[in-house]
N, C-alpha and C. Protein backbone atom coordinates (compact mmCIF):
# COMPACT_ATOMS: atom_id res chain seq x y z
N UNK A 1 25.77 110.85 113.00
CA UNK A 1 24.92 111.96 112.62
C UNK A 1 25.76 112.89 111.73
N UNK A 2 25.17 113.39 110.63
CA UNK A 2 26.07 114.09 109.62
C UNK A 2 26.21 115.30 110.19
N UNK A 3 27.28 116.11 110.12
CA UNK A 3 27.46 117.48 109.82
C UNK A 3 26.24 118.78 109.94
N UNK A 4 25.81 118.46 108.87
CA UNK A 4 24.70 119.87 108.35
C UNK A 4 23.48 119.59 109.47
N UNK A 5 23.00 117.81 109.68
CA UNK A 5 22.05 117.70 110.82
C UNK A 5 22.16 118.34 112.47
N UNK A 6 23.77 117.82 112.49
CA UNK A 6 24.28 118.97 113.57
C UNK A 6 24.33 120.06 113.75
N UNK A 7 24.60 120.80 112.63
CA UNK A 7 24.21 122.12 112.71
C UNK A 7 22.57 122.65 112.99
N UNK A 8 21.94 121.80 111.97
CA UNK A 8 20.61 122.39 112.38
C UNK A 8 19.90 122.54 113.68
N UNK A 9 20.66 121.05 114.21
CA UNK A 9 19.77 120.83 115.86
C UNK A 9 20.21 121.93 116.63
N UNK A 10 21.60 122.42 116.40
CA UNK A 10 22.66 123.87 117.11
C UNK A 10 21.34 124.81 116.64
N UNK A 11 21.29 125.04 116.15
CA UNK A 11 20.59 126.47 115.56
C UNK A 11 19.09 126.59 115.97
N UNK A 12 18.48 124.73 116.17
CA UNK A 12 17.11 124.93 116.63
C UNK A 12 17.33 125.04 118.19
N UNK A 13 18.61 124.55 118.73
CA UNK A 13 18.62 124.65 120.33
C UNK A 13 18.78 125.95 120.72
N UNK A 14 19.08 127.10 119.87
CA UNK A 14 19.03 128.40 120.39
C UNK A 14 18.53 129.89 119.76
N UNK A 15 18.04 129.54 118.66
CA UNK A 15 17.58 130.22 117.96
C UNK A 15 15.64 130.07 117.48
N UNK A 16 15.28 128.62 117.84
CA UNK A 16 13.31 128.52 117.58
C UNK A 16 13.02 128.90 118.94
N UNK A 17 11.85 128.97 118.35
CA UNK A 17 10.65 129.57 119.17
C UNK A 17 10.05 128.06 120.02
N UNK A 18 9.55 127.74 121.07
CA UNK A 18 8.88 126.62 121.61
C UNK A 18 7.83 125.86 120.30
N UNK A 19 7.49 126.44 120.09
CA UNK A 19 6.42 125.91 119.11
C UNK A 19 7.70 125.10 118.08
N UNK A 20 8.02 125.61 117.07
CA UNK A 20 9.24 125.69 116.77
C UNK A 20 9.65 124.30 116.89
N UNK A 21 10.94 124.19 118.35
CA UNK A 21 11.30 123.84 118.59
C UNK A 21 10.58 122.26 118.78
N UNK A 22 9.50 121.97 119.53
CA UNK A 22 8.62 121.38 119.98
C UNK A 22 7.83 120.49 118.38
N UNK A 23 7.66 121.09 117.05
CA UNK A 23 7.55 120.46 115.76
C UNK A 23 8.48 119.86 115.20
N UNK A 24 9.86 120.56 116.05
CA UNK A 24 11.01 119.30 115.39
C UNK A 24 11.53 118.80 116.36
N UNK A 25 11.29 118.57 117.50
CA UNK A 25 11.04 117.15 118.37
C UNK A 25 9.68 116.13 117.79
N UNK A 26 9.32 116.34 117.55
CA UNK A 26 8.21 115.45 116.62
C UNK A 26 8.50 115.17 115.98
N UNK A 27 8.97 115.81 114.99
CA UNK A 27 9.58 114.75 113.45
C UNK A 27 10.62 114.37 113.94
N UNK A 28 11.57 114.41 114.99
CA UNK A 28 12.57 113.80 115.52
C UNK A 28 12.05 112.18 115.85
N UNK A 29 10.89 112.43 116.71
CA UNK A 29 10.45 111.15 117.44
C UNK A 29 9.12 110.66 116.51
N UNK A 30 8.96 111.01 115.31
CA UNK A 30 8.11 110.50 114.20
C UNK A 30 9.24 109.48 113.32
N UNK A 31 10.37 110.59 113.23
CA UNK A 31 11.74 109.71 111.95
C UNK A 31 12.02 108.36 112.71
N UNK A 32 12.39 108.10 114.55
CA UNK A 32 12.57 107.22 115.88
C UNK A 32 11.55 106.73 115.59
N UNK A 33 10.49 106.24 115.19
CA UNK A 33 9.36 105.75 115.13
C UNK A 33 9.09 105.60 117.05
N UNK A 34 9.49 106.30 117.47
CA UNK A 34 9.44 106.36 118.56
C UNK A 34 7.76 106.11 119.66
N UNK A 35 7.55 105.02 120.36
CA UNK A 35 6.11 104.47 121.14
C UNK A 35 5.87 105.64 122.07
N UNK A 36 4.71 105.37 122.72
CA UNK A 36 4.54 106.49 123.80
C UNK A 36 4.76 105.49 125.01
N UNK A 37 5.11 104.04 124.92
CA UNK A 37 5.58 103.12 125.67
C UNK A 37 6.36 102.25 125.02
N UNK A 38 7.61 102.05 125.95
CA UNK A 38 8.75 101.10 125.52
C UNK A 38 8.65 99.94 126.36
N UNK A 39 9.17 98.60 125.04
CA UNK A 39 8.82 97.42 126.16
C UNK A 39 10.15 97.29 125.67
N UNK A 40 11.14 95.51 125.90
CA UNK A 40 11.83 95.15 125.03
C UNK A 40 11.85 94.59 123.63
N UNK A 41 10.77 94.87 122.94
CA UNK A 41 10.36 94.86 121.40
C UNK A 41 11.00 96.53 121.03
N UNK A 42 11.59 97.65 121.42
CA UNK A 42 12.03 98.70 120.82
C UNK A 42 13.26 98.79 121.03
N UNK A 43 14.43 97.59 121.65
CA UNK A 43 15.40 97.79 121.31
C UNK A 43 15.98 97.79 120.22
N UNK A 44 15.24 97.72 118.97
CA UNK A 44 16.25 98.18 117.87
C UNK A 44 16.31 100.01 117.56
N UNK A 45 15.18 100.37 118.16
CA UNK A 45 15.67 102.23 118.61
C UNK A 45 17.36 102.15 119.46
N UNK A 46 17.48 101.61 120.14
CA UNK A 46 19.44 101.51 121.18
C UNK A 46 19.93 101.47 119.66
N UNK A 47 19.51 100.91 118.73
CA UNK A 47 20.31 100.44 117.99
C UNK A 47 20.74 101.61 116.40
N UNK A 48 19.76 102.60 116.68
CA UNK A 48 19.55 104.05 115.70
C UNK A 48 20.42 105.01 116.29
N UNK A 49 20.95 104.30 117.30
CA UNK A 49 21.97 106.06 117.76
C UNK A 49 23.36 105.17 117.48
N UNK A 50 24.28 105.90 117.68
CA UNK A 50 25.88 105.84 117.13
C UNK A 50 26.35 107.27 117.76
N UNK A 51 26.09 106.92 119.34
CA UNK A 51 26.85 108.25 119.65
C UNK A 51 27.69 107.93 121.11
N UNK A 52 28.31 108.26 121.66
CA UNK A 52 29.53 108.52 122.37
C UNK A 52 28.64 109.25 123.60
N UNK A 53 28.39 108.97 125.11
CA UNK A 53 27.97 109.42 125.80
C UNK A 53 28.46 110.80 126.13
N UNK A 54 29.53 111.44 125.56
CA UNK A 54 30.40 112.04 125.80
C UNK A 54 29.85 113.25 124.71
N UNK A 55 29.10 112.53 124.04
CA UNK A 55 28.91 113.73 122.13
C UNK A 55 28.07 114.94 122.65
N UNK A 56 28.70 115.60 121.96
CA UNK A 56 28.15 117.37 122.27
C UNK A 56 26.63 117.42 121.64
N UNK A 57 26.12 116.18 120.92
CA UNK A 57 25.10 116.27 120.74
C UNK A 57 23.92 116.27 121.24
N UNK A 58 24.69 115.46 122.26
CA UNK A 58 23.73 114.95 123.83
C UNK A 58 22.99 116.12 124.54
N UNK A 59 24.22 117.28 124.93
CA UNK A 59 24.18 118.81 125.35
C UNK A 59 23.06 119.60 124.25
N UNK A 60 23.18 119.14 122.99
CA UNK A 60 22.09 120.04 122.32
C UNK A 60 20.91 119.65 122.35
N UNK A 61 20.35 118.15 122.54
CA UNK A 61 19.30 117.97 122.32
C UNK A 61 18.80 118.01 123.86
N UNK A 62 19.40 118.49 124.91
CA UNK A 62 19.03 118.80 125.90
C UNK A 62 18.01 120.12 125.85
N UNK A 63 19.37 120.67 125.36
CA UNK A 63 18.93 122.66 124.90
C UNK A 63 17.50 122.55 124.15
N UNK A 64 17.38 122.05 123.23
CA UNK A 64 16.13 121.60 122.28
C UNK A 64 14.53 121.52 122.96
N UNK A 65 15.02 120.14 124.38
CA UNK A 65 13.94 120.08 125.05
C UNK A 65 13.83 121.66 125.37
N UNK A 66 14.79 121.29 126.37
CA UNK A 66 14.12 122.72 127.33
C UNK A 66 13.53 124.03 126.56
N UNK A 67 14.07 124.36 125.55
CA UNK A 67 13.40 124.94 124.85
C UNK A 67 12.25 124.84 124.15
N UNK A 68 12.14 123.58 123.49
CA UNK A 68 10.50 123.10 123.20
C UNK A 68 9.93 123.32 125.02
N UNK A 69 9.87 123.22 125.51
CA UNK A 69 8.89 123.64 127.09
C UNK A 69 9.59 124.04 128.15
N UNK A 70 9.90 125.41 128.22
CA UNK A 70 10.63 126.23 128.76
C UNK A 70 9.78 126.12 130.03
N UNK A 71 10.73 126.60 131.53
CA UNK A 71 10.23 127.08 132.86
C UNK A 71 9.34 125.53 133.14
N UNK A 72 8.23 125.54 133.39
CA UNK A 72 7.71 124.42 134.15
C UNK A 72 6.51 123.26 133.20
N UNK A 73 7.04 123.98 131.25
CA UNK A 73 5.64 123.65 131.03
C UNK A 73 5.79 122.04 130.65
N UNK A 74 6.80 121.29 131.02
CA UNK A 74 7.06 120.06 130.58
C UNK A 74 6.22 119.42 131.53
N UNK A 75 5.50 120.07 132.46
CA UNK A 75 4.90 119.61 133.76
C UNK A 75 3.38 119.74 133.00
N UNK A 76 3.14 120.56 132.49
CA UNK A 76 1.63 121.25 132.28
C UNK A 76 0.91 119.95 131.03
N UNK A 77 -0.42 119.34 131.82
CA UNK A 77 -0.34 118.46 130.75
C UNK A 77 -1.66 118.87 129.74
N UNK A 78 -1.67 120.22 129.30
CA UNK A 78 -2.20 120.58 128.03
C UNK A 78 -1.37 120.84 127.23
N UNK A 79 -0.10 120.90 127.16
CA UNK A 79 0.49 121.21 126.12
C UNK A 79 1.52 119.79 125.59
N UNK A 80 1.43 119.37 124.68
CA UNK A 80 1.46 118.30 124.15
C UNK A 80 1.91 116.93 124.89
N UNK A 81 0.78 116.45 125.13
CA UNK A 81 1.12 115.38 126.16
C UNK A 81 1.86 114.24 125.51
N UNK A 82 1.64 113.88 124.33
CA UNK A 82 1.75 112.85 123.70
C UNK A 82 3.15 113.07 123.55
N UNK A 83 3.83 114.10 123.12
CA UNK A 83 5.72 114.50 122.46
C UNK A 83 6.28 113.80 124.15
N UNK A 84 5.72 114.76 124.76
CA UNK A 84 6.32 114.56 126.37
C UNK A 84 6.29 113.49 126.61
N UNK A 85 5.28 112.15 126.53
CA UNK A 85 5.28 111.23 127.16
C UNK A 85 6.48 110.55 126.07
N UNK A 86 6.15 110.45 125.12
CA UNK A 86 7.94 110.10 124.33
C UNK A 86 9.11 110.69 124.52
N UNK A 87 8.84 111.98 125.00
CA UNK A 87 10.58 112.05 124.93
C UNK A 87 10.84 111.35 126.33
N UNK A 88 10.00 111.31 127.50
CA UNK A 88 10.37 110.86 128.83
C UNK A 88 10.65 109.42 128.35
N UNK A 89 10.07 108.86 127.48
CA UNK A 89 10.39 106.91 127.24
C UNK A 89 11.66 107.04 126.71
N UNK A 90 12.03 108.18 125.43
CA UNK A 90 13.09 108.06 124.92
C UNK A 90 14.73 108.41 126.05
N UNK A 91 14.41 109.03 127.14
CA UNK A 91 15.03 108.85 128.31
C UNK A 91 15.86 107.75 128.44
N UNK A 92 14.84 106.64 128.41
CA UNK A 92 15.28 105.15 128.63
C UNK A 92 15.93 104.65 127.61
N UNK A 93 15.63 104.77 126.44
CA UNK A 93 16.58 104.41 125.14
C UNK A 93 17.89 104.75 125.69
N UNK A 94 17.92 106.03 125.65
CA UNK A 94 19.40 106.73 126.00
C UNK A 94 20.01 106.77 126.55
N UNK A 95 19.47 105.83 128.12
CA UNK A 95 20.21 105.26 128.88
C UNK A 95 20.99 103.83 128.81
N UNK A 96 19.90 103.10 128.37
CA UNK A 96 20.40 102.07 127.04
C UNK A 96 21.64 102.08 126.48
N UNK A 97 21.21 102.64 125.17
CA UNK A 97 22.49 102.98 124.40
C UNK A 97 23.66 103.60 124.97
N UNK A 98 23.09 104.43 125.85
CA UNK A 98 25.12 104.74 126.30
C UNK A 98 25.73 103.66 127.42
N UNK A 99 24.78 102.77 128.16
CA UNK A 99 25.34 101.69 128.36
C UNK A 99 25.90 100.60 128.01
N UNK A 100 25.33 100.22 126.83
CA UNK A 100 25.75 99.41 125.46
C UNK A 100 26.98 100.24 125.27
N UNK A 101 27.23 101.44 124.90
CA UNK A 101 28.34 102.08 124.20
C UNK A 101 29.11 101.69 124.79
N UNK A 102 29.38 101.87 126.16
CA UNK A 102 30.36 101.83 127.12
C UNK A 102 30.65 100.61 127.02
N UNK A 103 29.91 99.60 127.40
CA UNK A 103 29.98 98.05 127.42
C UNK A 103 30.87 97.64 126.16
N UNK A 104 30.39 97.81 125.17
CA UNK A 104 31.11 97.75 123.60
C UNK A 104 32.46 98.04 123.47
N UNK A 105 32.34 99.54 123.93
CA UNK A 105 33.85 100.20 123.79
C UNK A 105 34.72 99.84 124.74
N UNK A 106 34.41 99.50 125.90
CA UNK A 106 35.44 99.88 127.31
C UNK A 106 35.49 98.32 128.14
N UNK A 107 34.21 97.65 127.53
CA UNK A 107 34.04 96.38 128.57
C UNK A 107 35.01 95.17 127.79
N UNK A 108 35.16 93.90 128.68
CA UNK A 108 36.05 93.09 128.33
C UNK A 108 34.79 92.13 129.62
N UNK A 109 35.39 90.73 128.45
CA UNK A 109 34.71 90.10 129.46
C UNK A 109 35.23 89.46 130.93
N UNK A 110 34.34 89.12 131.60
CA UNK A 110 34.44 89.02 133.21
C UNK A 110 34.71 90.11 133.98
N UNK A 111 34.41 91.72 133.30
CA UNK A 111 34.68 92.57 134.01
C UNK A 111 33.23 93.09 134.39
N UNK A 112 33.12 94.34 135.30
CA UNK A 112 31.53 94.41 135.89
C UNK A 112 31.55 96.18 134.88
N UNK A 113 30.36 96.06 134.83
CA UNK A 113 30.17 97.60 134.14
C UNK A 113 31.04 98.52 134.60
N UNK A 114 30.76 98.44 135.92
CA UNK A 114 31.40 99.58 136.42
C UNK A 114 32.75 100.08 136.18
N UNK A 115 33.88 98.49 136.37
CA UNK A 115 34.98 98.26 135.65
C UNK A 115 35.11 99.00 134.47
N UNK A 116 34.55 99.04 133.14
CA UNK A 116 34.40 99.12 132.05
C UNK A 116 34.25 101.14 132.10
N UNK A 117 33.38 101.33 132.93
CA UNK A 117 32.90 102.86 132.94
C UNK A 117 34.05 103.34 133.43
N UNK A 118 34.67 102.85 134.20
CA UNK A 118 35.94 103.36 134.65
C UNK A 118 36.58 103.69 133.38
N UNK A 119 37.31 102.78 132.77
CA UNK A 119 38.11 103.10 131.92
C UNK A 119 37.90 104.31 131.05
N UNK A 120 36.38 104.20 130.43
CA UNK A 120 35.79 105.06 129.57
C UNK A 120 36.00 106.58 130.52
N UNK A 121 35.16 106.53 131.68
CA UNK A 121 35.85 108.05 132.96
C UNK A 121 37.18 108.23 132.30
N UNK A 122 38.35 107.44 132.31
CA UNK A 122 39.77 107.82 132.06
C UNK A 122 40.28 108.68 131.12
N UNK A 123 39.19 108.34 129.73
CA UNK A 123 39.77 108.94 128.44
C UNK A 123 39.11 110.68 127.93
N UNK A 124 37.91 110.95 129.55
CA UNK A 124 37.33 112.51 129.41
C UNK A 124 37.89 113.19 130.78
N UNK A 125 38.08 114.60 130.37
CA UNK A 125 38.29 114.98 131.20
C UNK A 125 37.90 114.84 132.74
N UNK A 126 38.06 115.41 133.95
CA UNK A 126 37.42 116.04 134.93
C UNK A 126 36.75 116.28 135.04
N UNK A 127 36.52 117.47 134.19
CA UNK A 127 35.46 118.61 134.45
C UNK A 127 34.12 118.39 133.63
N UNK A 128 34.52 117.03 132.52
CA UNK A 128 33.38 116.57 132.12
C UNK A 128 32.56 115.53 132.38
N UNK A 129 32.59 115.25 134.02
CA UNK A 129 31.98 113.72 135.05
C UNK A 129 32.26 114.49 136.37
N UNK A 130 30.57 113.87 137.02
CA UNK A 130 31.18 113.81 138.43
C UNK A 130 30.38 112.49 138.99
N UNK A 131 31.29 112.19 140.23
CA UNK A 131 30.71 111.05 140.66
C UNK A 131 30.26 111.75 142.25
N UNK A 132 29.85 112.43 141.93
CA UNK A 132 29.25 113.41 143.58
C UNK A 132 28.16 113.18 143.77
N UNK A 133 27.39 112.90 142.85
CA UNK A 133 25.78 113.28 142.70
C UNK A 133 24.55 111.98 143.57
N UNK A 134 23.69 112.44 143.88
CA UNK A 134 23.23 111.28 145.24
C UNK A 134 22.77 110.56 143.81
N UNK A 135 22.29 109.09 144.34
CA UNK A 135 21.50 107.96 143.64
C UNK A 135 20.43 107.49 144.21
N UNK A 136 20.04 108.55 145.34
CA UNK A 136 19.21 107.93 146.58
C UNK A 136 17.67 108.12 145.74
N UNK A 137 17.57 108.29 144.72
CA UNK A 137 16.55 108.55 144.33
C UNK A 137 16.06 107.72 142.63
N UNK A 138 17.08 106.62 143.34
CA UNK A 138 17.23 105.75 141.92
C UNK A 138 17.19 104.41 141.86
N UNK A 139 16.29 104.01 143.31
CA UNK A 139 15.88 102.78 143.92
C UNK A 139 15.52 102.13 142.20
N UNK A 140 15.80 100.90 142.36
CA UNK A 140 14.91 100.04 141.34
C UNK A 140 14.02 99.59 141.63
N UNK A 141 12.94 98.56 140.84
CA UNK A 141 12.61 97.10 141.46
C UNK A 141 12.92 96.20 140.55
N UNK A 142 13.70 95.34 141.09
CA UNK A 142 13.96 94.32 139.86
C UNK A 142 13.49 92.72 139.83
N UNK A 143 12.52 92.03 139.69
CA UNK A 143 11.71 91.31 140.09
C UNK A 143 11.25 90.91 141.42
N UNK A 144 10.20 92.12 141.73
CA UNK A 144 9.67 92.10 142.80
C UNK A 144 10.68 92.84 144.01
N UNK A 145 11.70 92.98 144.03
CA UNK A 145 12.36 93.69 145.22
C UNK A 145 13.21 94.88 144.91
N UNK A 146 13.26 95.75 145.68
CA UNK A 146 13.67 97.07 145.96
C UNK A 146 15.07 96.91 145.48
N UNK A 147 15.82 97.53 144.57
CA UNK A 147 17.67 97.24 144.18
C UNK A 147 18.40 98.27 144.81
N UNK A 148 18.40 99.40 145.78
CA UNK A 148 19.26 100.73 145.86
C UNK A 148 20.33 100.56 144.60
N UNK A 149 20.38 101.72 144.40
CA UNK A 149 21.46 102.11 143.23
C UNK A 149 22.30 103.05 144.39
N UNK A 150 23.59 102.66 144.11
CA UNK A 150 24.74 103.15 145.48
C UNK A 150 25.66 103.81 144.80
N UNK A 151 25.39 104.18 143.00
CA UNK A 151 26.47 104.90 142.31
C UNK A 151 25.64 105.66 141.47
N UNK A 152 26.07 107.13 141.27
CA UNK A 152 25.58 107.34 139.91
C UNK A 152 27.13 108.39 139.37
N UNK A 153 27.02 108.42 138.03
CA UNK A 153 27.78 109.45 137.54
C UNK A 153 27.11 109.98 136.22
N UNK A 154 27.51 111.31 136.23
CA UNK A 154 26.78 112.32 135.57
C UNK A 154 28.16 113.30 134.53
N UNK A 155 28.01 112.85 133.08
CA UNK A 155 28.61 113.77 131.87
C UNK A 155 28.01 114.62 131.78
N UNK A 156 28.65 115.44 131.81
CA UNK A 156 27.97 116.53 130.96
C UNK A 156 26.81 117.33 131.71
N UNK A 157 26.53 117.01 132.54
CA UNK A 157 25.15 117.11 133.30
C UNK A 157 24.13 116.65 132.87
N UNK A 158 24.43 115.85 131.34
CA UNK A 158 23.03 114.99 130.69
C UNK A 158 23.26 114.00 130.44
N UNK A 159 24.84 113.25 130.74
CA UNK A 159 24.25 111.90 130.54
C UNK A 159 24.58 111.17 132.11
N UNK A 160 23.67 110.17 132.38
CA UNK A 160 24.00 109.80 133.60
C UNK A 160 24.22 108.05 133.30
N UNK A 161 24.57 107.20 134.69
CA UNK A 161 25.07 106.26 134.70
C UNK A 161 24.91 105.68 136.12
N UNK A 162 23.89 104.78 136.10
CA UNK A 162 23.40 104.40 137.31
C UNK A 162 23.96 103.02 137.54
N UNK A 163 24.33 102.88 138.77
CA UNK A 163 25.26 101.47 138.97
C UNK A 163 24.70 100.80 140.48
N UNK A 164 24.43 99.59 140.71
CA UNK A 164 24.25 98.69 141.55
C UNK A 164 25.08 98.32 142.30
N UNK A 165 24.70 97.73 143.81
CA UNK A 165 26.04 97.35 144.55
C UNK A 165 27.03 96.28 143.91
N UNK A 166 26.84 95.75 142.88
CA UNK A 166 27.47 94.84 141.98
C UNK A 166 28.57 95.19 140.81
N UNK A 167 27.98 96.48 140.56
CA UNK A 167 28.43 97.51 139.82
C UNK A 167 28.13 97.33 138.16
N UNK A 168 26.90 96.71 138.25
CA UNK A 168 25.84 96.66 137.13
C UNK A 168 25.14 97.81 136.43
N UNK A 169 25.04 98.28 135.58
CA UNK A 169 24.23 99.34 135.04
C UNK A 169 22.38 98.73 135.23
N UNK A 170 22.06 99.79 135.59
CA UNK A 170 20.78 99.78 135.45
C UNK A 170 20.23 100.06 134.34
C-alpha cells in the first residue's frame, strides 16, 4: 500500500464523519470487488493484500470501521446492511491472508502452523501479542463435526490467530 493511501486511511480513521467514513469503506470494498458472500472462488481477494499481520494498517482500518458505525450501530440493520454484511465476509479474507503470510514467511515444511506462528511471535514485541485470550468461542465445524479451537492469539487487538489441537490455523 503506497504512502499517500496510508495517509489518507490515517486521516479518514480520525478525522470523517460516519457517513464519511462509511462512503469510503465502500469504494474500499467496491475497488475489493468484494461479494456479500465468500466461497472459495474469492481467494484471489487473500491474494490483493501484501500486508504483515503486524502492519499498523490493520489498527487503522479498524479505527475506520468503528467509526463508519460508532457505539452499537454495526448491530442496527437499517443502516447499511449491505457494507456490513461485506466487511463481516471481508473478516474472513483477513484471516486468510495473514495466515498465508505467516505460512509464507515463517513456515518450513513438515512444520504445523503453529510452529511457524511461533517464530513470526519471536520477531514482535510483547506488548504487541497475547496468547491469554479464551478460544472457547471459536468452536468450528469442519465436515460435519464440532473442531474446539484450544489456541487463539491476538496482535494488536485486531489481528487474531485461531489454532486447533493440531496446531492448524483455522
Amino acid at each position: 500500500m503506497k504512502v499517500n493511501e496510508r495517509v489518507k486511511w490515517w486521516l479518514v480513521s480520525y478525522l470523517a464523519t460516519p457517513n464519511c467514513a462509511r462512503r469510503w469503506l465502500a469504494k474500499f470494498m467496491h475497488r475489493l470487488k468484494m461479494p456479500l458472500e465468500i466461497n472459495a472462488v474469492e481467494t484471489e481477494l487473500i491474494h490483493q493484500i501484501e500486508l504483515a499481520p503486524h502492519d499498523r494498517w490493520w489498527t487503522t482500518f479498524s479505527r475506520v470501521v468503528r467509526k463508519a458505525f460508532p457505539g452499537r450501530t454495526m448491530l442496527n440493520q437499517d443502516v447499511d446492511g449491505e457494507l456490513k454484511r461485506q466487511i463481516h465476509q471481508f473478516r474472513y479474507i483477513i484471516s486468510a491472508q495473514q495466515a498465508l503470510w505467516v505460512q509464507q514467511h515463517y513456515g518450513q515444511a513438515g512444520q504445523t502452523d503453529a510452529q511457524a506462528l511461533a517464530k513470526y511471535l519471536k520477531t514482535l514485541s510483547p506488548r504487541q501479542y497475547t496468547c491469554h485470550e479464551s478460544a472457547r468461542l471459536h468452536n468450528k465445524i469442519k465436515l460435519g463435526q464440532v473442531v474446539p479451537a484450544n489456541f487463539k492469539v491476538v496482535i494488536n487487538f485486531q489481528t487474531e490467530f485461531i489454532l486447533d489441537q493440531a496446531g492448524n490455523f483455522f
